[in-house]
Protein backbone atom coordinates (compact mmCIF):
# COMPACT_ATOMS: atom_id res chain seq x y z
CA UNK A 1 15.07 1.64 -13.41
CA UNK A 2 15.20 5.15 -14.64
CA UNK A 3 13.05 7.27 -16.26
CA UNK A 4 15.11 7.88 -19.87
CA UNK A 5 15.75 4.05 -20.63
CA UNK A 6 15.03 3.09 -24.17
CA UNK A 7 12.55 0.05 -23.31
CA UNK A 8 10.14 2.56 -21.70
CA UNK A 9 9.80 4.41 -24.68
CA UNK A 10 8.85 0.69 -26.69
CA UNK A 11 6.36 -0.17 -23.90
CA UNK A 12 4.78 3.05 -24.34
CA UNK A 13 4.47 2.67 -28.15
CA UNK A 14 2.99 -1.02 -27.13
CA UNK A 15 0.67 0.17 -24.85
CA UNK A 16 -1.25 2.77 -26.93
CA UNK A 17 -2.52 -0.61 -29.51
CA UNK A 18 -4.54 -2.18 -25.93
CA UNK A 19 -7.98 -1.68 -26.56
CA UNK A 20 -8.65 1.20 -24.37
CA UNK A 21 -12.39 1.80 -22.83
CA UNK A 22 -14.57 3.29 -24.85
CA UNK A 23 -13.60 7.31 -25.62
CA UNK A 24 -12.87 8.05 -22.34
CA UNK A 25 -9.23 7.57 -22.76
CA UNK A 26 -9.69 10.24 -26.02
CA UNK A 27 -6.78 13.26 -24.67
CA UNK A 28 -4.85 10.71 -22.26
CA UNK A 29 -1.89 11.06 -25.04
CA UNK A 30 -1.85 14.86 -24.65
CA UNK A 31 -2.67 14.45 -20.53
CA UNK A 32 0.36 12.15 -20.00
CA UNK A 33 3.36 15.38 -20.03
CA UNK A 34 1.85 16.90 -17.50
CA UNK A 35 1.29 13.69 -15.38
CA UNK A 36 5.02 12.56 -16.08
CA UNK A 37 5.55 15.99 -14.46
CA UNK A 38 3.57 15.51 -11.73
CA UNK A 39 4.97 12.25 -11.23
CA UNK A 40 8.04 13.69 -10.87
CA UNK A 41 7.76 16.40 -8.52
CA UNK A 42 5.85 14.27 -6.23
CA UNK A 43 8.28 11.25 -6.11
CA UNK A 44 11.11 13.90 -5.31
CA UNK A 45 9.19 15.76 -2.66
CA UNK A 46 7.81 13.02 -0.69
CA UNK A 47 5.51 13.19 2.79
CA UNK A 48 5.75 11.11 5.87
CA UNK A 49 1.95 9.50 6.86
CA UNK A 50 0.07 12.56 8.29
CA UNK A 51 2.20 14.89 6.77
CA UNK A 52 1.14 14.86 3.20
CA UNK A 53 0.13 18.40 3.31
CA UNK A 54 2.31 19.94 0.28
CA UNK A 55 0.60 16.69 -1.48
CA UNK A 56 -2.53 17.53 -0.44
CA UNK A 57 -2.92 20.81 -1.92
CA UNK A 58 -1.23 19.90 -5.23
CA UNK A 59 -4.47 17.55 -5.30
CA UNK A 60 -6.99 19.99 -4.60
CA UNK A 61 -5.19 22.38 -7.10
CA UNK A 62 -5.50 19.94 -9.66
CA UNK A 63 -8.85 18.57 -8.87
CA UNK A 64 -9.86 22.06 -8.98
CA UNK A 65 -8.68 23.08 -12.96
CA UNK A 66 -10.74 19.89 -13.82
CA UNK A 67 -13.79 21.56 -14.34
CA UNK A 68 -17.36 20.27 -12.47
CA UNK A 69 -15.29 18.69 -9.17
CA UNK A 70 -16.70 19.73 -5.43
CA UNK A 71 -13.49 19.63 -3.46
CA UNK A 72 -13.17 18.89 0.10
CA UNK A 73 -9.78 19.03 2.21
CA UNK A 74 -8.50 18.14 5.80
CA UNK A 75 -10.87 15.08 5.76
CA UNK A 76 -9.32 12.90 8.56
CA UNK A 77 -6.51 15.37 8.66
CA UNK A 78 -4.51 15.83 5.17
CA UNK A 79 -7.56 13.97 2.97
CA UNK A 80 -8.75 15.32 -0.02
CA UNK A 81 -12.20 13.69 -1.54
CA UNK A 82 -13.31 14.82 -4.93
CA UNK A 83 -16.88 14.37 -6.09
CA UNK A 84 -18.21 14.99 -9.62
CA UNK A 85 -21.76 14.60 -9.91
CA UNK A 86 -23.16 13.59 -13.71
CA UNK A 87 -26.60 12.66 -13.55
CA UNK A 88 -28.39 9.38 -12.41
CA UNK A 89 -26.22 6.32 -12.19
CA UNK A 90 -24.15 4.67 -9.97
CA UNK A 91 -21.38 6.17 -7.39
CA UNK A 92 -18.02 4.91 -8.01
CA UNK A 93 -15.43 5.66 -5.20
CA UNK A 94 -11.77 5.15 -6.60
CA UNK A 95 -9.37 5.61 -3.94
CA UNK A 96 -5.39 6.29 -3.80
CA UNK A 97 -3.07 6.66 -0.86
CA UNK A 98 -0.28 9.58 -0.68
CA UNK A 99 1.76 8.84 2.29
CA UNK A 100 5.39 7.99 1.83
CA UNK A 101 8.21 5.71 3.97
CA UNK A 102 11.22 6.83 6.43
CA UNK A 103 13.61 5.47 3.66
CA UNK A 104 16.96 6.66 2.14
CA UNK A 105 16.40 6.54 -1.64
CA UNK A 106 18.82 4.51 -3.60
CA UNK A 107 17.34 4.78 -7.22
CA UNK A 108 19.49 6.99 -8.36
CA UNK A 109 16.87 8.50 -10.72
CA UNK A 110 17.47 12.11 -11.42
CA UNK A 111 14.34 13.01 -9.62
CA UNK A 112 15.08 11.17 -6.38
CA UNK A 113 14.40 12.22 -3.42
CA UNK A 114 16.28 13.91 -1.02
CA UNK A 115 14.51 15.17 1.58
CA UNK A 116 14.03 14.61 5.09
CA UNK A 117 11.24 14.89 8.11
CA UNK A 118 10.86 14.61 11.67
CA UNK A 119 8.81 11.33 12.16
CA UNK A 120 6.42 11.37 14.68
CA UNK A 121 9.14 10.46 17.66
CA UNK A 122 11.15 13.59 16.39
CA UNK A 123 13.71 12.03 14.86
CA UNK A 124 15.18 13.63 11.46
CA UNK A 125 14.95 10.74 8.97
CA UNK A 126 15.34 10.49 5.16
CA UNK A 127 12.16 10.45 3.06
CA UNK A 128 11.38 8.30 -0.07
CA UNK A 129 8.62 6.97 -1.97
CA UNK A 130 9.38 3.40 -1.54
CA UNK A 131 5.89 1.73 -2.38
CA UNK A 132 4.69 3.82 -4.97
CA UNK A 133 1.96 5.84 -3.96
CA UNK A 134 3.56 9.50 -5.82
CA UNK A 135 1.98 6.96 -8.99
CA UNK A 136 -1.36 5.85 -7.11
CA UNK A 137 -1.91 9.79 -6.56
CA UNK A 138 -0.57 10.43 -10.38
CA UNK A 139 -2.74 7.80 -12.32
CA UNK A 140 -6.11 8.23 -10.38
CA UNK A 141 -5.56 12.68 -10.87
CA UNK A 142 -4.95 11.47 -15.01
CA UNK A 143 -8.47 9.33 -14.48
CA UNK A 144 -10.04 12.48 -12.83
CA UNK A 145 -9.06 14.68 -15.67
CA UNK A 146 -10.44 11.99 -18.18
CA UNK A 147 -14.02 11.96 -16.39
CA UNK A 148 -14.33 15.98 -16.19
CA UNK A 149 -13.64 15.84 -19.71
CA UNK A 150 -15.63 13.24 -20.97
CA UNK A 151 -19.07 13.74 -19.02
CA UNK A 152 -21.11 12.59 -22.39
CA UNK A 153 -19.42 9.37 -22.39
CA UNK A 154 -20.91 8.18 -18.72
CA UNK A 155 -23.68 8.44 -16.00
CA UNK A 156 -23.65 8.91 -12.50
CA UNK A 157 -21.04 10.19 -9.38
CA UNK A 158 -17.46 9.76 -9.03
CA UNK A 159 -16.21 9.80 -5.25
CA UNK A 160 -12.04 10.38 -5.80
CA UNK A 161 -10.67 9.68 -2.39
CA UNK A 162 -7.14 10.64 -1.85
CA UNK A 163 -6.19 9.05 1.56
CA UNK A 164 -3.46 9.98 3.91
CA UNK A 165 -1.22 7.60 6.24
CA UNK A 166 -1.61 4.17 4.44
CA UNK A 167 1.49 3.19 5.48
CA UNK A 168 0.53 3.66 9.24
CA UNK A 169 -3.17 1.79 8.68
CA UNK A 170 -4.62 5.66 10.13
CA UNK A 171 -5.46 7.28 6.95
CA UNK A 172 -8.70 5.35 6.15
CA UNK A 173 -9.87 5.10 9.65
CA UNK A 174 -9.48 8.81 10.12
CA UNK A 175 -11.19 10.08 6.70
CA UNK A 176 -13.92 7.02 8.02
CA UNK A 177 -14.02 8.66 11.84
CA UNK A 178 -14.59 12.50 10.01
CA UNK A 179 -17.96 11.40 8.85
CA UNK A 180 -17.16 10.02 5.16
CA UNK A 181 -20.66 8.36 5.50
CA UNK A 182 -22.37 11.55 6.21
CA UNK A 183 -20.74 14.12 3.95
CA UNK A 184 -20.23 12.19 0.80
CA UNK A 185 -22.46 10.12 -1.35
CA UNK A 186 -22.36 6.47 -0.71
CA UNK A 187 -20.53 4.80 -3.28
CA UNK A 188 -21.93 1.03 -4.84
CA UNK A 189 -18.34 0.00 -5.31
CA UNK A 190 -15.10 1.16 -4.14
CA UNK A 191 -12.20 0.70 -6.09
CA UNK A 192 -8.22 0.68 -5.53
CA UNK A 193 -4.94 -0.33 -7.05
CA UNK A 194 -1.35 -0.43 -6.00
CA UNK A 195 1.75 -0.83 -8.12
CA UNK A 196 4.29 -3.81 -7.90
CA UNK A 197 7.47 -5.03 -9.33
CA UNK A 198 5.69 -7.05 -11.58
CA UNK A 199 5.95 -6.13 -15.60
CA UNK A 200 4.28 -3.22 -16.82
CA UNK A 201 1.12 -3.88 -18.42
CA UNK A 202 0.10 -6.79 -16.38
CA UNK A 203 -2.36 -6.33 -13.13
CA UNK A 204 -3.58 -9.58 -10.17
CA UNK A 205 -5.93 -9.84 -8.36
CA UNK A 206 -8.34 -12.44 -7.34
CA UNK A 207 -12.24 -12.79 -5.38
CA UNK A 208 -12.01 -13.06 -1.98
CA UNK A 209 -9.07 -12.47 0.02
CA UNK A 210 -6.15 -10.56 -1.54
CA UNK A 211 -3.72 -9.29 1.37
CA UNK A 212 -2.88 -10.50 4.29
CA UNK A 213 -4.07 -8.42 7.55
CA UNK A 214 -1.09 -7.26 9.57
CA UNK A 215 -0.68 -6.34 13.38
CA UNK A 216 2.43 -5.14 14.57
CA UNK A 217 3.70 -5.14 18.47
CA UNK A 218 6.29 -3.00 20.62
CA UNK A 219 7.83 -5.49 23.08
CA UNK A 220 9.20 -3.63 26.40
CA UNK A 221 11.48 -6.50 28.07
CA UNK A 222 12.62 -5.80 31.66
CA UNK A 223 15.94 -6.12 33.12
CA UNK A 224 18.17 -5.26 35.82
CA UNK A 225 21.44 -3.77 34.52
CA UNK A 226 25.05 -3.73 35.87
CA UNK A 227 28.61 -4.03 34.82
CA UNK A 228 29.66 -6.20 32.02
CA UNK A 229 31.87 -8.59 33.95
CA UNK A 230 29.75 -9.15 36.65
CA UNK A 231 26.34 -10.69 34.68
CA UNK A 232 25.44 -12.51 37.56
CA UNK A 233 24.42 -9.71 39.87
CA UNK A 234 21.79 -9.03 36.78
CA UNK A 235 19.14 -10.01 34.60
CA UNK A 236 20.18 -9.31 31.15
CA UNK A 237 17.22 -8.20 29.05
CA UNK A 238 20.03 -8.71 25.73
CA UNK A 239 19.84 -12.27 26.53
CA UNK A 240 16.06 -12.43 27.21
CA UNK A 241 15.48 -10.72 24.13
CA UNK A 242 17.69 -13.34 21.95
CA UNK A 243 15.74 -16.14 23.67
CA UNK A 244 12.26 -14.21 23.03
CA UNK A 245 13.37 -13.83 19.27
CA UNK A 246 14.36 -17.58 18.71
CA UNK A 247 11.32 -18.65 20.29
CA UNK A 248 9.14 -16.18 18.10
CA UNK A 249 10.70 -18.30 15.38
CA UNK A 250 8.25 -21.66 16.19
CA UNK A 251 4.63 -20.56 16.16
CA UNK A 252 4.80 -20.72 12.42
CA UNK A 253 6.98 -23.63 11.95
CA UNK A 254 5.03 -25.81 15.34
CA UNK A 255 1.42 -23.90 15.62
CA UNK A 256 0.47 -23.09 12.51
CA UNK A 257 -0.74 -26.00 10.01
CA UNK A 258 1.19 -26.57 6.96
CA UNK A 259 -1.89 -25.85 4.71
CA UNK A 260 -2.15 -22.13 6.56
CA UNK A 261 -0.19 -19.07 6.40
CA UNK A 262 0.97 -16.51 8.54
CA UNK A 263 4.62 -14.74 9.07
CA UNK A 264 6.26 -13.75 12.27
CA UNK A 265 8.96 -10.95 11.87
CA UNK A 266 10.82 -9.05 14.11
CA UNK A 267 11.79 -6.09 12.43
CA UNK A 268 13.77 -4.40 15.21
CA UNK A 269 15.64 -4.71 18.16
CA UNK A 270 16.58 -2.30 20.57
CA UNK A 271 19.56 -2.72 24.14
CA UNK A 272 21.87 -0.92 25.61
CA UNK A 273 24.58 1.97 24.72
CA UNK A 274 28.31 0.51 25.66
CA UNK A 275 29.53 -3.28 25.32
CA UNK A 276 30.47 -3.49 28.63
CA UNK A 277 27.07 -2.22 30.43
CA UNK A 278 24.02 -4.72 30.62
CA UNK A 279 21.04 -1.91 29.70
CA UNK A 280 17.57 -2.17 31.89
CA UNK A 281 15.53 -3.06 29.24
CA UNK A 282 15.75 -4.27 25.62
CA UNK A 283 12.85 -3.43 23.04
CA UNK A 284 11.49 -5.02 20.18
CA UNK A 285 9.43 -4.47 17.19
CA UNK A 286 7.18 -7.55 15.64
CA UNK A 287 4.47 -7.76 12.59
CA UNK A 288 2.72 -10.83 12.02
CA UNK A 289 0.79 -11.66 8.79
CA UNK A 290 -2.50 -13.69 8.46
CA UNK A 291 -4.92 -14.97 6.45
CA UNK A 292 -7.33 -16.44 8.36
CA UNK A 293 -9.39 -14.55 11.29
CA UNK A 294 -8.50 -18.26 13.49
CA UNK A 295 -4.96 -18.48 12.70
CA UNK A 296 -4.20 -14.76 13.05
CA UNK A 297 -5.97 -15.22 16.77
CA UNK A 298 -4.20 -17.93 17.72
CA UNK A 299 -1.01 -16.15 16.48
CA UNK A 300 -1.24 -13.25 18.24
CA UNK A 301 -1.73 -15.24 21.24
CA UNK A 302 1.16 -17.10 21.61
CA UNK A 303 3.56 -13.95 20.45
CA UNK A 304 1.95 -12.90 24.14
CA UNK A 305 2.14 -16.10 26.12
CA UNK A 306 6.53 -16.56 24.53
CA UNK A 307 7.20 -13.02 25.77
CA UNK A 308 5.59 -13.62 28.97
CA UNK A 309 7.37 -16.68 29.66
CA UNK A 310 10.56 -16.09 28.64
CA UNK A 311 10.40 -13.04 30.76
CA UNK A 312 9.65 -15.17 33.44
CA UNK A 313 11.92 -17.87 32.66
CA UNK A 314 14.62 -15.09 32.72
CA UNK A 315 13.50 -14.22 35.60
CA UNK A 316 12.42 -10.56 34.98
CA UNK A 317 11.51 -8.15 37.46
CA UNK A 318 8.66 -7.12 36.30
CA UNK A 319 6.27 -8.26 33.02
CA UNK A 320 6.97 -7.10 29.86
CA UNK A 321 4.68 -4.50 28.39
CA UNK A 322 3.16 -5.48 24.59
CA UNK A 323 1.61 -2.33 23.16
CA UNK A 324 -0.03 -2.68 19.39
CA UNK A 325 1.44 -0.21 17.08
CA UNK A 326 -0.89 -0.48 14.15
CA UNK A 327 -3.43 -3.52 12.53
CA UNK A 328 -4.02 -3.42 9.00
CA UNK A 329 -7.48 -5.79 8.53
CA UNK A 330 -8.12 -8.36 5.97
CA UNK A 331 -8.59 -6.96 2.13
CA UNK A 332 -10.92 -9.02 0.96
CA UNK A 333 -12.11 -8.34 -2.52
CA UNK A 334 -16.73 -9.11 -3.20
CA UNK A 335 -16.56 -12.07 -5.30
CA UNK A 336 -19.32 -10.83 -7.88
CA UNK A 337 -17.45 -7.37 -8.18
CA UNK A 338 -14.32 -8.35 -9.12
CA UNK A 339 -15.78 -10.32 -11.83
CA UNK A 340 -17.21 -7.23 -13.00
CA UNK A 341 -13.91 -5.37 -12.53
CA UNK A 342 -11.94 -7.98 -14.10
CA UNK A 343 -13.82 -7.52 -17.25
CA UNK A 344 -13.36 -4.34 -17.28
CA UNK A 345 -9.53 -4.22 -16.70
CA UNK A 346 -9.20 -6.73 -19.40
CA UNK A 347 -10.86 -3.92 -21.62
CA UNK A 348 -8.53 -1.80 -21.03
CA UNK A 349 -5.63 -3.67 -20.76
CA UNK A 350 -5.78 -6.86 -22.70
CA UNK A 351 -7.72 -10.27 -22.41
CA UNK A 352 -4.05 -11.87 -21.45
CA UNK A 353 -3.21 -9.37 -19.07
CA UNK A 354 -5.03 -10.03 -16.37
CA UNK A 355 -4.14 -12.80 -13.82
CA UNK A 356 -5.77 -14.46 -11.11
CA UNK A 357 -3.83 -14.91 -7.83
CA UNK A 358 -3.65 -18.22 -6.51
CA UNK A 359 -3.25 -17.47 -2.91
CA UNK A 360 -3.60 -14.14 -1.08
CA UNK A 361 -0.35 -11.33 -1.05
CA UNK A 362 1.35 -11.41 2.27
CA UNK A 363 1.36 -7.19 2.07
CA UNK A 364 -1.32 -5.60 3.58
CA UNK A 365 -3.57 -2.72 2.99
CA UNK A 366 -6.15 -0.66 5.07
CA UNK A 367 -8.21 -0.06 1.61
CA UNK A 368 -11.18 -2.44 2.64
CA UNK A 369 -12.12 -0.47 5.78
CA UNK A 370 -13.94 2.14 2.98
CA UNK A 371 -15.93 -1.24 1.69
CA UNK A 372 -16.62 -2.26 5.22
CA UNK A 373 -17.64 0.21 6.89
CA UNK A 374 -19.66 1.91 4.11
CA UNK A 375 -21.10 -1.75 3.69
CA UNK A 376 -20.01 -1.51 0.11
CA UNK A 377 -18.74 -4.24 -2.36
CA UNK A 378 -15.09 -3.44 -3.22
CA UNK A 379 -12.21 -4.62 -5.45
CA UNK A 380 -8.71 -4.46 -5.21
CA UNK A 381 -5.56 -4.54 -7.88
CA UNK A 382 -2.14 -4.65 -8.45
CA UNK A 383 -0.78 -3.60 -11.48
CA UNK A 384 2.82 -3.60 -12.93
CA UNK A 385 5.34 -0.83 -12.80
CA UNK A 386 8.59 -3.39 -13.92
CA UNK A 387 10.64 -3.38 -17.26
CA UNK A 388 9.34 -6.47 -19.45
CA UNK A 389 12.95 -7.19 -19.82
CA UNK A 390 13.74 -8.47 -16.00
CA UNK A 391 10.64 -10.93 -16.89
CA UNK A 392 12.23 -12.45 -20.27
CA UNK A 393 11.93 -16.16 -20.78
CA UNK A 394 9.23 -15.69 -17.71
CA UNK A 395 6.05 -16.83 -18.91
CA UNK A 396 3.94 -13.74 -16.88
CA UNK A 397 0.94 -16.20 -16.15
CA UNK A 398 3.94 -18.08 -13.78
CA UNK A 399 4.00 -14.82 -11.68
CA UNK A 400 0.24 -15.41 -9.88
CA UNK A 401 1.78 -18.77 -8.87
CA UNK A 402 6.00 -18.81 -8.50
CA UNK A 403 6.58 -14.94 -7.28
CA UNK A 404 9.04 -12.23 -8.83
CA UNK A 405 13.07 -12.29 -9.95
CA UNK A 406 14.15 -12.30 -6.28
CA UNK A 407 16.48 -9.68 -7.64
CA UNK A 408 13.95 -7.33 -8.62
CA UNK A 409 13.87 -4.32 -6.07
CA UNK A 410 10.44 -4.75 -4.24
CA UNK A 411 8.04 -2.01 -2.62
CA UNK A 412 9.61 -0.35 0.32
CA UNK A 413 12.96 -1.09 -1.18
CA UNK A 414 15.29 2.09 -1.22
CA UNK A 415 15.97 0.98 -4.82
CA UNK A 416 12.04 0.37 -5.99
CA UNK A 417 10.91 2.84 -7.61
CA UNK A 418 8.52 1.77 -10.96
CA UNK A 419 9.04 2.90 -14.31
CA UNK A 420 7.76 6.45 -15.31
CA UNK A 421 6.86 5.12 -18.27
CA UNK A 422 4.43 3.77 -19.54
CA UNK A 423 3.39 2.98 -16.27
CA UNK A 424 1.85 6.02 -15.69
CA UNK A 425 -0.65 5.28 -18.50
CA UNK A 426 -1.25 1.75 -18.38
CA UNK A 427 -2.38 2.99 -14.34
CA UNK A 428 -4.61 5.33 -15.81
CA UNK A 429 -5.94 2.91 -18.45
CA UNK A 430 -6.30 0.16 -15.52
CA UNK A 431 -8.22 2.32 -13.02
CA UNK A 432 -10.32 4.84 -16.02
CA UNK A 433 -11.28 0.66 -17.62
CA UNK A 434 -12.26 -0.71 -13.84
CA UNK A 435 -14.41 2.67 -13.53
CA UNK A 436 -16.26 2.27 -16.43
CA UNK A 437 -17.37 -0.94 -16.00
CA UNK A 438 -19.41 0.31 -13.14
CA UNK A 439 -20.45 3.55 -14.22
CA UNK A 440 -24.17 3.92 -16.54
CA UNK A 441 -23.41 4.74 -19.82
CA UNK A 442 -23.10 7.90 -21.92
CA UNK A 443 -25.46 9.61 -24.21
C-alpha cells in the first residue's frame, strides 16, 4: 500500500461528498498538505514506548502555532496534553497514542522507516510504525487545528491527550500516576480511535466491551545442564519447555466453555547456545486474551498451576519463576455514549459507514484506564486505513461479523502500514464528527 497509488487519489475525491459536521471541517482541504507531511516524517522517524521524545516536541510545536492551546509536556514522562478552553460547555478529552514497535519495516513505501533504538534491555533493534499510531498522532493534531480555528462554531474545553508507551500498557498509567486528575480539567467523555486494515471510510465499534484485556508472562524454567550425549545426568529445561508449551495449548480447548473466549500464545521461546549443550534454563514469553473478568481469572490460573507442574513433573530443581510483563485491562465502551458517538460518526462519515461489532476485538488497548479512573463515560473506535479494492465483492457490513482478507497485512505487521490517503482525512472527519457531538454548540 503506498502512498502515490491511483485509488487513493479516487477515495479522496469520494470522501470530500460525506456529509461532514457542521463548519468545523471548513480549511481541512487546505490543512491536509501539511498533515500528509507530518504523516510522513513521523512514520519514517519512529519512537520506541518511552522514547517518543522527538515526537513529543513536534506535538507541542504544533499544538503551539494553533492559536488559544495551554501546552503541557513530560506528563508521565514524554506526554503532551493540550487544553483549549472556549467558554461554558462540556470537556471533551480525545486521546492518541505515539509509541511505535521493535519491527523491521517491510512496506517498502518511500518514507519507511529505517531507523533503529536500544530497547529497554539494550539491545539495538529496528524501529517501525507497525500499528499506526504516526496517523492517531496525525488526525487528532488536524482535529486540533480545526477547533483553534473554528472557536464560533462550539462551546466548552477540549483536553488533547497525546499518550506515550501504548504498546507497553505504561503510557496511560503514567500520565494517570502524574496527577492528570489534578492538573487538567475533568473531561465528561473521553474519546479514542485506532486504525485497522479494514477499508477506508468505514469505522466499528460497539457498547460495552470492545477489546479484549491482555496479560502477558515471562516464564523462567529451571534445569540442570550437561553434555549433549549424556541427557541423563540432567534435567533438560528444552524438553520441559516443549511439554509446558503443548500443555499451554488445552486451557482454551478443555477449560474454557465453547460460548467464551480467551487466547493463549506463546510468543517466544528462549534455550541454550550450541546443539550439543543442554542450557540451565529455558525462558518463555506468554499473552493471554480475555473477555470476561471470570474466564481471564481462571486462565491465568492454570497458565501457573501447568508451569508448576510440569516443572515438577520434569523434575526441576527448583520452581519456575512467572513474572508479569505488562496487563492491558478491559476497554469497555458506556453504552449511552457510544450511542451518542455513533451518531455523530455517522455525521461525519456516512449513515452506512458505521458498523456494530458483534463480539469484542481480541487486541487490546490501555485507553479505558483515562475513563476509569477519571470515572468518566468513554468510547472507543476503529476506523479504516485499507484500499476499497482488497474488500471488492465484500459486502463491508460482513466485516463486524466474518473478519478481514486473511491476506491483508494486519497491525504490527512489518508490511501494515495504512493508506496516506484519504485516510488521513476520513481520521480527522471521524474523530472532529465524534467531538462535536459532545461539545455545546456555537454562536
Amino acid at each position: 500500500m503506498t502512498s502515490d497509488s491511483p485509488t487513493e487519489t479516487t477515495e479522496t475525491a469520494d470522501a470530500t461528498d460525506a456529509t461532514g459536521p457542521g463548519d468545523l471541517t471548513e480549511g481541512l482541504d487546505a490543512l491536509l498538505p501539511s498533515l500528509r507531511e507530518l504523516y510522513r516524517d513521523l512514520h519514517a522517524h519512529p519512537e520506541l514506548s518511552l522514547q517518543e521524545t522527538r515526537t513529543a516536541a513536534k506535538v507541542a510545536a504544533r499544538l503551539r502555532e494553533q492559536s488559544g492551546w495551554e501546552v503541557t509536556e513530560h506528563v508521565g514522562g514524554t506526554g503532551v496534553v493540550g487544553v483549549l478552553r472556549n467558554g461554558a460547555g462540556p470537556t471533551v478529552l480525545l486521546r492518541a497514542d505515539m509509541d511505535a514497535l521493535p519491527v523491521l519495516e517491510a512496506t517498502g513505501l518511500p518514507y519507511a522507516s529505517a531507523d533503529r533504538a536500544p530497547d529497554r534491555d539494550g539491545n539495538d533493534v529496528p524501529v517501525m510504525h507497525a500499528c499506526g499510531h504516526d496517523m492517531h498522532v496525525t488526525c487528532l493534531l488536524g482535529v486540533t487545528a480545526l477547533l483553534a480555528g473554528h472557536r464560533d462554531g462550539w462551546r466548552g474545553t477540549v483536553l488533547a491527550v497525546f499518550q506515550p508507551a501504548e504498546e507497553t500498557a505504561e503510557g496511560a498509567r503514567n500520565m494517570l500516576d502524574d496527577g492528570f486528575r489534578d492538573r487538567f480539567p475533568k473531561p465528561d467523555i473521553c474519546l479514542g480511535q485506532h486504525v485497522g486494515p479494514f477499508p477506508t471510510g468505514v469505522a466499528l465499534t460497539r457498547p460495552g466491551p470492545l477489546m479484549a484485556a491482555s496479560d502477558s508472562y515471562r516464564v523462567r524454567l529451571f534445569g540442570r545442564g550437561g553434555h549433549g550425549s549424556s541427557p541423563e545426568s540432567t534435567v533438560d529445561p528444552v524438553v520441559m519447555a516443549a511439554a509446558v508449551v503443548l500443555r499451554l495449548q488445552t486451557i482454551v480447548s478443555r477449560e474454557v466453555g465453547a460460548s467464551q473466549a480467551a487466547v493463549v500464545t506463546v510468543g517466544s521461546i528462549r534455550a541454550g547456545s550450541k546443539e550439543n549443550i543442554i542450557p540451565d534454563e529455558a525462558e518463555l514469553k506468554l499473552n493471554i486474551r480475555s473477555v470476561d473478568p471470570v474466564v481471564r481469572e481462571k486462565v491465568i490460573a492454570a497458565v501457573h498451576r501447568i508451569v508448576r507442574a510440569e516443572a515438577a513433573a520434569s523434575g526441576a530443581p527448583q520452581e519456575p519463576e512467572i513474572t508479569p510483563l505488562n496487563s492491558f485491562p478491559l476497554t469497555v465502551n458506556s453504552a449511552d455514549a457510544t450511542a451518542t458517538t455513533i451518531d455523530g460518526l455517522r455525521g461525519a462519515l456516512g449513515e452506512q459507514a458505521v458498523l456494530t461489532l458483534p463480539q469484542p476485538i481480541n487486541g487490546s488497548e490501555d485507553f479505558g484506564l483515562f475513563g476509569t479512573e477519571l470515572d468518566t463515560p468513554s468510547v472507543f473506535w476503529h476506523f479504516g486505513g485499507a484500499d476499497p479494492a482488497a474488500f471488492e465483492g465484500l459486502d463491508p457490513a460482513a466485516l463486524a461479523s466474518r473478519g478481514l482478507p486473511p491476506e491483508l497485512p494486519m497491525n504490527h505487521s512489518p508490511r501494515y502500514a495504512p493508506l496516506q490517503d484519504p485516510t488521513i482525512e476520513l481520521g480527522v472527519r471521524a474523530l472532529l464528527g465524534a467531538a462535536r457531538s459532545w461539545l455545546g454548540g456555537g454562536e
